[in-house]
C-alpha atoms as a PDB file:
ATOM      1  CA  UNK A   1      37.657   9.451 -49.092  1.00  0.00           C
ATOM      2  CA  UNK A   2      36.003   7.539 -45.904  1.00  0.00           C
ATOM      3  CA  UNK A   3      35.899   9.463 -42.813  1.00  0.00           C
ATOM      4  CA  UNK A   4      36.629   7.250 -39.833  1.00  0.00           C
ATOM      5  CA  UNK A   5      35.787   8.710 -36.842  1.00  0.00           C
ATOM      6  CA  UNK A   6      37.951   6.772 -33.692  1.00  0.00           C
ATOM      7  CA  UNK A   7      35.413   7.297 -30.444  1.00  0.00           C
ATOM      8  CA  UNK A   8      36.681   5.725 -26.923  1.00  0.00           C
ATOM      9  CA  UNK A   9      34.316   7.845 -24.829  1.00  0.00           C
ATOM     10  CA  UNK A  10      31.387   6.135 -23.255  1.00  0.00           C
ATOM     11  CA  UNK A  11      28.516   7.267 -23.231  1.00  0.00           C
ATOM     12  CA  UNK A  12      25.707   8.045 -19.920  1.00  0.00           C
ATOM     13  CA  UNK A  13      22.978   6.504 -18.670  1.00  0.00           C
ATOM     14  CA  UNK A  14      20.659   7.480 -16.153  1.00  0.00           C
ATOM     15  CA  UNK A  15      17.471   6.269 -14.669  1.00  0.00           C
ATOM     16  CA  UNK A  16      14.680   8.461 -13.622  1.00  0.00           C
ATOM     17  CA  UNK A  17      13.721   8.200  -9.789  1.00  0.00           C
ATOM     18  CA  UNK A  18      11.335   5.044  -9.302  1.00  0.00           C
ATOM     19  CA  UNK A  19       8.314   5.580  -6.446  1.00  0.00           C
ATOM     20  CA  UNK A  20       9.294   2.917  -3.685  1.00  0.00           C
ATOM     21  CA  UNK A  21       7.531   0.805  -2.527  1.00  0.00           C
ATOM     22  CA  UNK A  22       4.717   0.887  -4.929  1.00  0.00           C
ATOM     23  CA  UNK A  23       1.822  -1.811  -5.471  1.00  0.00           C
ATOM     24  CA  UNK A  24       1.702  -1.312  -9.343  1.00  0.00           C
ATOM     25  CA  UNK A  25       3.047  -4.961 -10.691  1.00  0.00           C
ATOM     26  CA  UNK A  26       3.689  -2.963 -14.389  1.00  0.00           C
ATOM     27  CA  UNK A  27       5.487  -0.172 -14.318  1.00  0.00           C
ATOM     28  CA  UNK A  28       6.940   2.245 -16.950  1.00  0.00           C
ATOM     29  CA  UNK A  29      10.524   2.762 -16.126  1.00  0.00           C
ATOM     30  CA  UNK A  30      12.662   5.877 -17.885  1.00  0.00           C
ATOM     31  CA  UNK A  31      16.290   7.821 -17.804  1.00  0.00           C
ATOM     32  CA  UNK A  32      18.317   9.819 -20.308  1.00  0.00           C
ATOM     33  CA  UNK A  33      21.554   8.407 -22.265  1.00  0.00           C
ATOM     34  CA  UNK A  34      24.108  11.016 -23.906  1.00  0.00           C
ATOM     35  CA  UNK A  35      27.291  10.625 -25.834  1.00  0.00           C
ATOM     36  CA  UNK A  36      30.030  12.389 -27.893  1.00  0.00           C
ATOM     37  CA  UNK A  37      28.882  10.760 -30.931  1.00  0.00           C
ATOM     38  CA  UNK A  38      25.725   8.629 -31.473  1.00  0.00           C
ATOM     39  CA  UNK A  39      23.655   6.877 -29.006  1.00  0.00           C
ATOM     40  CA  UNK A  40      22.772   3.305 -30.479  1.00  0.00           C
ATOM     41  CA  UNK A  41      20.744   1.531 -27.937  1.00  0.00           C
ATOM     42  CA  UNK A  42      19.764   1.619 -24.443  1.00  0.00           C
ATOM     43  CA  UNK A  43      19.407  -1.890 -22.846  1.00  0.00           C
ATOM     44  CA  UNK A  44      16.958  -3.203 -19.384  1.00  0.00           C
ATOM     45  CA  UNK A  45      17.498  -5.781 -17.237  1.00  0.00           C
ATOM     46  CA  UNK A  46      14.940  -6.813 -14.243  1.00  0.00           C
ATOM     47  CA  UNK A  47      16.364  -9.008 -11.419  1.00  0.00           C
ATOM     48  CA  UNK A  48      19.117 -10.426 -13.424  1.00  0.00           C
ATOM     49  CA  UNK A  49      17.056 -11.786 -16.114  1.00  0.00           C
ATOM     50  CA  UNK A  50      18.149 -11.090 -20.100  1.00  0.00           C
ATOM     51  CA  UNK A  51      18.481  -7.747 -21.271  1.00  0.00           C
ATOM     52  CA  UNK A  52      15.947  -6.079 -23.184  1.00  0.00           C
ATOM     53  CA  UNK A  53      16.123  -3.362 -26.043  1.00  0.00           C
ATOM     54  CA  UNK A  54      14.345  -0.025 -24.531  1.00  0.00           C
ATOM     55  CA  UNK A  55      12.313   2.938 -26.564  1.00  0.00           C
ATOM     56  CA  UNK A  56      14.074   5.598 -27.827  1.00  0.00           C
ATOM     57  CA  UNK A  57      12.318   8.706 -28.794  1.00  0.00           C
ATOM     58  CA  UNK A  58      15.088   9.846 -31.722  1.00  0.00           C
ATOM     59  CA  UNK A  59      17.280   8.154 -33.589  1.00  0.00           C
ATOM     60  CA  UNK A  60      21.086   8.761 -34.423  1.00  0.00           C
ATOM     61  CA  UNK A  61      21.265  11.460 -31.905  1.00  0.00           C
ATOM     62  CA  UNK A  62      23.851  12.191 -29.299  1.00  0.00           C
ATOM     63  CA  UNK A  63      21.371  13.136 -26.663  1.00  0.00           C
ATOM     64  CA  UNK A  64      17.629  10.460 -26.035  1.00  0.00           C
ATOM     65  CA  UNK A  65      15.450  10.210 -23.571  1.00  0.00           C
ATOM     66  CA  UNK A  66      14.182   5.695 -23.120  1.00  0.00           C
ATOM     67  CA  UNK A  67      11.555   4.772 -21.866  1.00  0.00           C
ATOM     68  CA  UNK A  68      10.659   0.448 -21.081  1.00  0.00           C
ATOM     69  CA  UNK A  69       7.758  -1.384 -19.754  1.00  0.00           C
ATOM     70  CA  UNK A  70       9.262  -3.390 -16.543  1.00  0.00           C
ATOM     71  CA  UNK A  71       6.666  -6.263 -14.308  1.00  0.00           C
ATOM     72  CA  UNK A  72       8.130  -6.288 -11.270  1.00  0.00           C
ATOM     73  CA  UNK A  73       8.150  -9.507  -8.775  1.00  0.00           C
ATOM     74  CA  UNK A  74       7.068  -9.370  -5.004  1.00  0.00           C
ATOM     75  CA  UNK A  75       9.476  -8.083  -2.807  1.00  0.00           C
ATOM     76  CA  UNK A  76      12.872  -6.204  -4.060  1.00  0.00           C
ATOM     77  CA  UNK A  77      13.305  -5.690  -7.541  1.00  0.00           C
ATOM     78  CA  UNK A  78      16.719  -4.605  -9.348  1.00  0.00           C
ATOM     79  CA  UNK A  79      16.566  -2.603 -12.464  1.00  0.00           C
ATOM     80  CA  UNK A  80      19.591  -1.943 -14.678  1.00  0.00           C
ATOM     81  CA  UNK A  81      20.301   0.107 -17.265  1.00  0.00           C
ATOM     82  CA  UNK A  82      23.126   0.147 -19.896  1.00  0.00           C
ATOM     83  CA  UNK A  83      23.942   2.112 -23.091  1.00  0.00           C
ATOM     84  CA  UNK A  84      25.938   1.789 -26.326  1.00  0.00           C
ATOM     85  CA  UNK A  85      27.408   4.155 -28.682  1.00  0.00           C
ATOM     86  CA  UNK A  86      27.526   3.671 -32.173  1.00  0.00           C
ATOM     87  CA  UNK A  87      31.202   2.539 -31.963  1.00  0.00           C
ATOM     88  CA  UNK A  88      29.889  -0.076 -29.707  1.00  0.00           C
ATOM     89  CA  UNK A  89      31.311   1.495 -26.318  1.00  0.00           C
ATOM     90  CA  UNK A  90      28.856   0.548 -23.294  1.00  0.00           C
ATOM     91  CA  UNK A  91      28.295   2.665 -20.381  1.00  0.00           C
ATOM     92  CA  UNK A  92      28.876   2.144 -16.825  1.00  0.00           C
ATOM     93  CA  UNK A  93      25.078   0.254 -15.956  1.00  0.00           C
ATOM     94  CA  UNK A  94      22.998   1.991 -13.545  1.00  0.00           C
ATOM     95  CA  UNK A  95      20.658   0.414 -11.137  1.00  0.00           C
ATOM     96  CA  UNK A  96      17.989   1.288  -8.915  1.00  0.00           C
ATOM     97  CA  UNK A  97      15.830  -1.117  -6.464  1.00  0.00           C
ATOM     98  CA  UNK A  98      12.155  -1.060  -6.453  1.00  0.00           C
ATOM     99  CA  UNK A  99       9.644  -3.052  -4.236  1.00  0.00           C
ATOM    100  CA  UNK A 100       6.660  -4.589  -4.766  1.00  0.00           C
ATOM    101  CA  UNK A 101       4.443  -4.452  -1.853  1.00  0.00           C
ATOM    102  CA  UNK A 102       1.301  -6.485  -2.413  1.00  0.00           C
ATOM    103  CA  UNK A 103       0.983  -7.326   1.089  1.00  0.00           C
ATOM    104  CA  UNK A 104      -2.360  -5.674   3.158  1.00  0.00           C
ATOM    105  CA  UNK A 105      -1.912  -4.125   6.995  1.00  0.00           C
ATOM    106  CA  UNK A 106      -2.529  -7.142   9.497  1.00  0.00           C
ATOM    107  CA  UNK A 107      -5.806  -5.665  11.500  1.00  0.00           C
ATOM    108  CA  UNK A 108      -7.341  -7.248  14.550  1.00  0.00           C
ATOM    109  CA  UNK A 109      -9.911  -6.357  16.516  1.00  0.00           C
ATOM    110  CA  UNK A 110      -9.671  -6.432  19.977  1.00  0.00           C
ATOM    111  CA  UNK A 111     -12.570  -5.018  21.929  1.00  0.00           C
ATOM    112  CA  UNK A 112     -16.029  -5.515  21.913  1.00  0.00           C
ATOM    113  CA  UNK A 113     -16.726  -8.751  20.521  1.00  0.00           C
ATOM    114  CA  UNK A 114     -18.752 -11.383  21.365  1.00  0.00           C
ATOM    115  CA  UNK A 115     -22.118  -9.707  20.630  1.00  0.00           C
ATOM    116  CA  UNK A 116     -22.270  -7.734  24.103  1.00  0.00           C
ATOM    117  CA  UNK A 117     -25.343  -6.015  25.573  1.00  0.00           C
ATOM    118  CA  UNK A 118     -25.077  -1.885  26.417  1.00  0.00           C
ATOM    119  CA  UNK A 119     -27.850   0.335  27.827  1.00  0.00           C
ATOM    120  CA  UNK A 120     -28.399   3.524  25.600  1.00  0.00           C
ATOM    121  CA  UNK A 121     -25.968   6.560  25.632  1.00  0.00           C
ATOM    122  CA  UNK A 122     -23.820   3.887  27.175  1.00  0.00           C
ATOM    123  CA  UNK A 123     -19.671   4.904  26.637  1.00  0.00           C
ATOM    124  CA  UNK A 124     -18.579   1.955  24.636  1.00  0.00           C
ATOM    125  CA  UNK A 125     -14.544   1.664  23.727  1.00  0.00           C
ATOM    126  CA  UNK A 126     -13.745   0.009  20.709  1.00  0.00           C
ATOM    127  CA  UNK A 127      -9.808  -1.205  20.764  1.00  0.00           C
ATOM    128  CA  UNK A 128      -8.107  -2.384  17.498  1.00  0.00           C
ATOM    129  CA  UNK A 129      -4.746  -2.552  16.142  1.00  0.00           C
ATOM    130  CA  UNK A 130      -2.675  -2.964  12.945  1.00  0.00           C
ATOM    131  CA  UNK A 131       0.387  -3.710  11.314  1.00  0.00           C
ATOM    132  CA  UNK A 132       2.125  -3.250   8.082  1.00  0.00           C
ATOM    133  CA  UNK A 133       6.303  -4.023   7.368  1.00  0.00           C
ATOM    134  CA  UNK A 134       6.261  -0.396   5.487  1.00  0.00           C
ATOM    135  CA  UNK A 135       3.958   1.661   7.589  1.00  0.00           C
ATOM    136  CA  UNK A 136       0.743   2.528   8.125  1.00  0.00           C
ATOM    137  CA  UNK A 137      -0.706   5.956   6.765  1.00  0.00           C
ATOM    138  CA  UNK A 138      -4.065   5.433   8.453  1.00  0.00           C
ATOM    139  CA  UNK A 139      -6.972   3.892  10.427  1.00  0.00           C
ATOM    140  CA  UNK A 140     -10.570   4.062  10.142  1.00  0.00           C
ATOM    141  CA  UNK A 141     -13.836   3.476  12.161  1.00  0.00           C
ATOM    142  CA  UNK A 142     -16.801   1.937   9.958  1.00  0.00           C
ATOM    143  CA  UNK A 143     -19.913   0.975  12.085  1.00  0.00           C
ATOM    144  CA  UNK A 144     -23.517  -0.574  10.806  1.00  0.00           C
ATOM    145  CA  UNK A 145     -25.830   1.263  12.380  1.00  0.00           C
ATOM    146  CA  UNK A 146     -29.644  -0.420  12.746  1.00  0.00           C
ATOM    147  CA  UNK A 147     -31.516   0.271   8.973  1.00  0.00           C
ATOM    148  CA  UNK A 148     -28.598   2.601   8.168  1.00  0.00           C
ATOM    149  CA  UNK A 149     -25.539   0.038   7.011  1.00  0.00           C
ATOM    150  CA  UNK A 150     -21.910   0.014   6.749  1.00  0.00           C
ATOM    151  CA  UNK A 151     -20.302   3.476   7.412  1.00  0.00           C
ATOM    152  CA  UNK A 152     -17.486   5.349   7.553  1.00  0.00           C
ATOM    153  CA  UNK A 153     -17.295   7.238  11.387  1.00  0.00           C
ATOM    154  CA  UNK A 154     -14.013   8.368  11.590  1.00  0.00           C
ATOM    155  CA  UNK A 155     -10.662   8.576  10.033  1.00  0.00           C
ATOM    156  CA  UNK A 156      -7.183   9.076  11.781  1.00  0.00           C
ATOM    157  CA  UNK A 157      -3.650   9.539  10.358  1.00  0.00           C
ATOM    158  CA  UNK A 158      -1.193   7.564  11.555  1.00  0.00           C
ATOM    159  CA  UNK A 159       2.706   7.345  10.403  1.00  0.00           C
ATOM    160  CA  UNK A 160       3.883   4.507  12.220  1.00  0.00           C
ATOM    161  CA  UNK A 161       4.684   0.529  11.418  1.00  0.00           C
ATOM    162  CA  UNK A 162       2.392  -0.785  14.147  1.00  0.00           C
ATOM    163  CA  UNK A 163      -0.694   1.295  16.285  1.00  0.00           C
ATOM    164  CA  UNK A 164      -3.287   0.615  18.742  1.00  0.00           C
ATOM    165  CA  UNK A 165      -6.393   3.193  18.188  1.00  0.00           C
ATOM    166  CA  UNK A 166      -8.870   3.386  21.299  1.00  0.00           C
ATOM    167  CA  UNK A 167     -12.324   4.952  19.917  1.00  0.00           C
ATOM    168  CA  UNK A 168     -15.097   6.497  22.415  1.00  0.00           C
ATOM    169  CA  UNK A 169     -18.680   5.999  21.364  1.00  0.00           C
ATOM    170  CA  UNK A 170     -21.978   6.403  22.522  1.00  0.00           C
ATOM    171  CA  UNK A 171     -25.352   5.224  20.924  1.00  0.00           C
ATOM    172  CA  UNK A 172     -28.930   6.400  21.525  1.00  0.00           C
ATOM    173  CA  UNK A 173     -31.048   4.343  19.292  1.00  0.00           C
ATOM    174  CA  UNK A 174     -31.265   0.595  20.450  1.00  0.00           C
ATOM    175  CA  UNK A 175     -30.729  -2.033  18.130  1.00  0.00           C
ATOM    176  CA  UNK A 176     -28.144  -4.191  16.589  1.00  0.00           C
ATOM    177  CA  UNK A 177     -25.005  -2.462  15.650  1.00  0.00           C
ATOM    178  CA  UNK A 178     -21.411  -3.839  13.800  1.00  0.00           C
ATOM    179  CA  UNK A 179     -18.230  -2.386  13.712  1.00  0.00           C
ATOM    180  CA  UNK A 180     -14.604  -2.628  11.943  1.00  0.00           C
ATOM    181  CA  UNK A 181     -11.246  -0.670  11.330  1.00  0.00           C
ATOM    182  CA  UNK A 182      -9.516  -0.251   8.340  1.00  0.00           C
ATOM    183  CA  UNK A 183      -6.117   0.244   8.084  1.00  0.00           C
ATOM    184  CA  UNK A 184      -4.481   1.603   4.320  1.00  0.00           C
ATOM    185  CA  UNK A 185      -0.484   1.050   4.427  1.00  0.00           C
ATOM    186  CA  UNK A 186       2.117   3.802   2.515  1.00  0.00           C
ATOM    187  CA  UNK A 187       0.709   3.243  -0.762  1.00  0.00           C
ATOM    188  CA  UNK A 188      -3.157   2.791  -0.323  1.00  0.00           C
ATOM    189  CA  UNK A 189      -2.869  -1.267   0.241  1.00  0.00           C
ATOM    190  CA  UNK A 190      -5.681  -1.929   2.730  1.00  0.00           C
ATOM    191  CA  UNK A 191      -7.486  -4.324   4.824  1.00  0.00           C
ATOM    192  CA  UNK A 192     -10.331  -4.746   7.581  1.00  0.00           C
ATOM    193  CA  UNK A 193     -10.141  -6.552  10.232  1.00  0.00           C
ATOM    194  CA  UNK A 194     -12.878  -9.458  11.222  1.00  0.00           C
ATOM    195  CA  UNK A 195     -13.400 -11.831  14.067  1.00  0.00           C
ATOM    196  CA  UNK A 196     -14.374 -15.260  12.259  1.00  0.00           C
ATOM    197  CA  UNK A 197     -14.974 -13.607   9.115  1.00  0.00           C
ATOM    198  CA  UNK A 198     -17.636 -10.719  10.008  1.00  0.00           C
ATOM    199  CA  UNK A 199     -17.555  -7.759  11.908  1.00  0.00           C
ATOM    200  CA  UNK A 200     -18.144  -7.984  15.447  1.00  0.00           C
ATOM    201  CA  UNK A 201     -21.914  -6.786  16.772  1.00  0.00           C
ATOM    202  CA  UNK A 202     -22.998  -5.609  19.792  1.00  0.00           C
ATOM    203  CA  UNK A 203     -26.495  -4.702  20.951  1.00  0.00           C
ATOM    204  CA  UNK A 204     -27.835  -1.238  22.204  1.00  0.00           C
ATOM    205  CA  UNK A 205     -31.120  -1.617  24.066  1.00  0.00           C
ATOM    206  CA  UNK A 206     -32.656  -0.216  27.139  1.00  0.00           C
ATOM    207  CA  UNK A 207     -31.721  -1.595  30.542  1.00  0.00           C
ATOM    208  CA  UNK A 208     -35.027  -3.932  31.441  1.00  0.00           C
ATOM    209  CA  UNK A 209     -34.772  -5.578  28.514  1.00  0.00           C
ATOM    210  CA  UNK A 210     -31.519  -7.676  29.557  1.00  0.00           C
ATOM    211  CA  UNK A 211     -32.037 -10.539  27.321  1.00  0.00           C
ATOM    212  CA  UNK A 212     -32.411 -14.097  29.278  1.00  0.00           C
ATOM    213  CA  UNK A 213     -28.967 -15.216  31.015  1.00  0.00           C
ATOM    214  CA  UNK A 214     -27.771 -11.807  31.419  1.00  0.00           C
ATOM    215  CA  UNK A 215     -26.987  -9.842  34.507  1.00  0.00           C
ATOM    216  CA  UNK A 216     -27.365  -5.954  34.169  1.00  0.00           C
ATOM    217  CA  UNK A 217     -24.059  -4.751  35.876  1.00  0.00           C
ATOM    218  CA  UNK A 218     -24.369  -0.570  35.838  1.00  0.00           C
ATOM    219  CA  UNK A 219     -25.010   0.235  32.053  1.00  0.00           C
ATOM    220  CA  UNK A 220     -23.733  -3.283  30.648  1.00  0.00           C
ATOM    221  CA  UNK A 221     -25.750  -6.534  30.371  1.00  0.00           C
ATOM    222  CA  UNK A 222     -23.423  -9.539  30.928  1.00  0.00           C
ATOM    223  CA  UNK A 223     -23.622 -13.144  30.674  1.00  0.00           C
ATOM    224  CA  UNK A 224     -24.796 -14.455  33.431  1.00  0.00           C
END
């Protein structure tokens, strides 16, 4: 006696919720597949390309949960998934679009560069701005104070695509200073900004001591 069992259902497929955009190139991509019968096989595509066999974590069972390694490309990414039965029926395929965001905020700094001259507990502004296509989470101000180094001063949160910060300082101890913004984008991608490749300086140093071809104007020494 053979028993011939005639299936025509499909089965499912379904793909877990993907984090996007994300800045992880390998990424480990999972759903659930569920049929009548048997589930044979669950299949993965990436962008079009050739379909690949996924994990399964049982065998000749009706209900499995797959699981596939997937290396995403810069930029959008399509993932599909498809499923057979043992009688060979496939599933409606199921897709879901990830991106790969490798790209780090665009920072510039915008004021003070140029190495200028202040008088202690002089109010110094420090303007910068930034950029990123997916948004911007936050912004910080890192100064080098003299025989103290590269620091972290303050940190704001930000939530939009593009910003201008404006920070207020003042400085008591003369001496040579440096400063820079970072900016981190949705998912921690990050970037300082630089003015031919260093941090800008300026100088903090009591008001006679204008260095030669500057002109003290109130608390700033300018070139003459």
């Amino acid at each position: 006696v053979v028993n011939v069992i005639y299936d025509t259902q499909i089965p499912i497929v379904s793909i877990n919720q993907i984090a996007s955009p994300t800045n992880i190139q390998t990424i480990m991509i999972s759903g659930s597949a569920y049929d009548n019968y048997i589930i044979n096989k669950v299949d993965v595509r990436i962008n079009n390309g050739a379909w690949q066999t996924a994990n399964l974590d049982k065998l000749d069972s009706s209900s499995v949960i797959w699981s596939f390694s997937a290396i995403l490309t810069p930029g959008s990414n399509i993932i599909e998934a498809r499923g057979f039965d043992r009688a060979g029926n496939p599933s409606i395929i199921q897709s879901r679009n990830v991106q790969l965001d490798l790209n780090k905020p665009i920072v510039n700094l915008i004021s003070p560069i140029n190495n200028p001259t202040y008088a202690p507990n002089s109010q110094i502004i420090f303007t910068c701005s930034a950029s990123d296509e997916n948004g911007l989470s936050k912004i910080e101000f890192w100064l080098t104070r003299p025989g103290i180094g590269f620091n972290l001063e303050e940190t704001r949160t930000v939530s939009e695509k593009s910003t201008t910060q404006v920070f207020t300082k003042t400085f008591s101890q003369t001496g040579n200073y440096a400063w820079n913004c970072k900016a981190y984008d949705i998912i921690n991608n990050y970037a300082y900004g630089s003015i031919n490749g260093q941090s800008p300086g300026f100088i903090v140093q009591s008001n006679q001591f204008c260095t030669p071809g500057t002109l003290q104007q109130g608390t700033q020494c300018l070139v003459c």
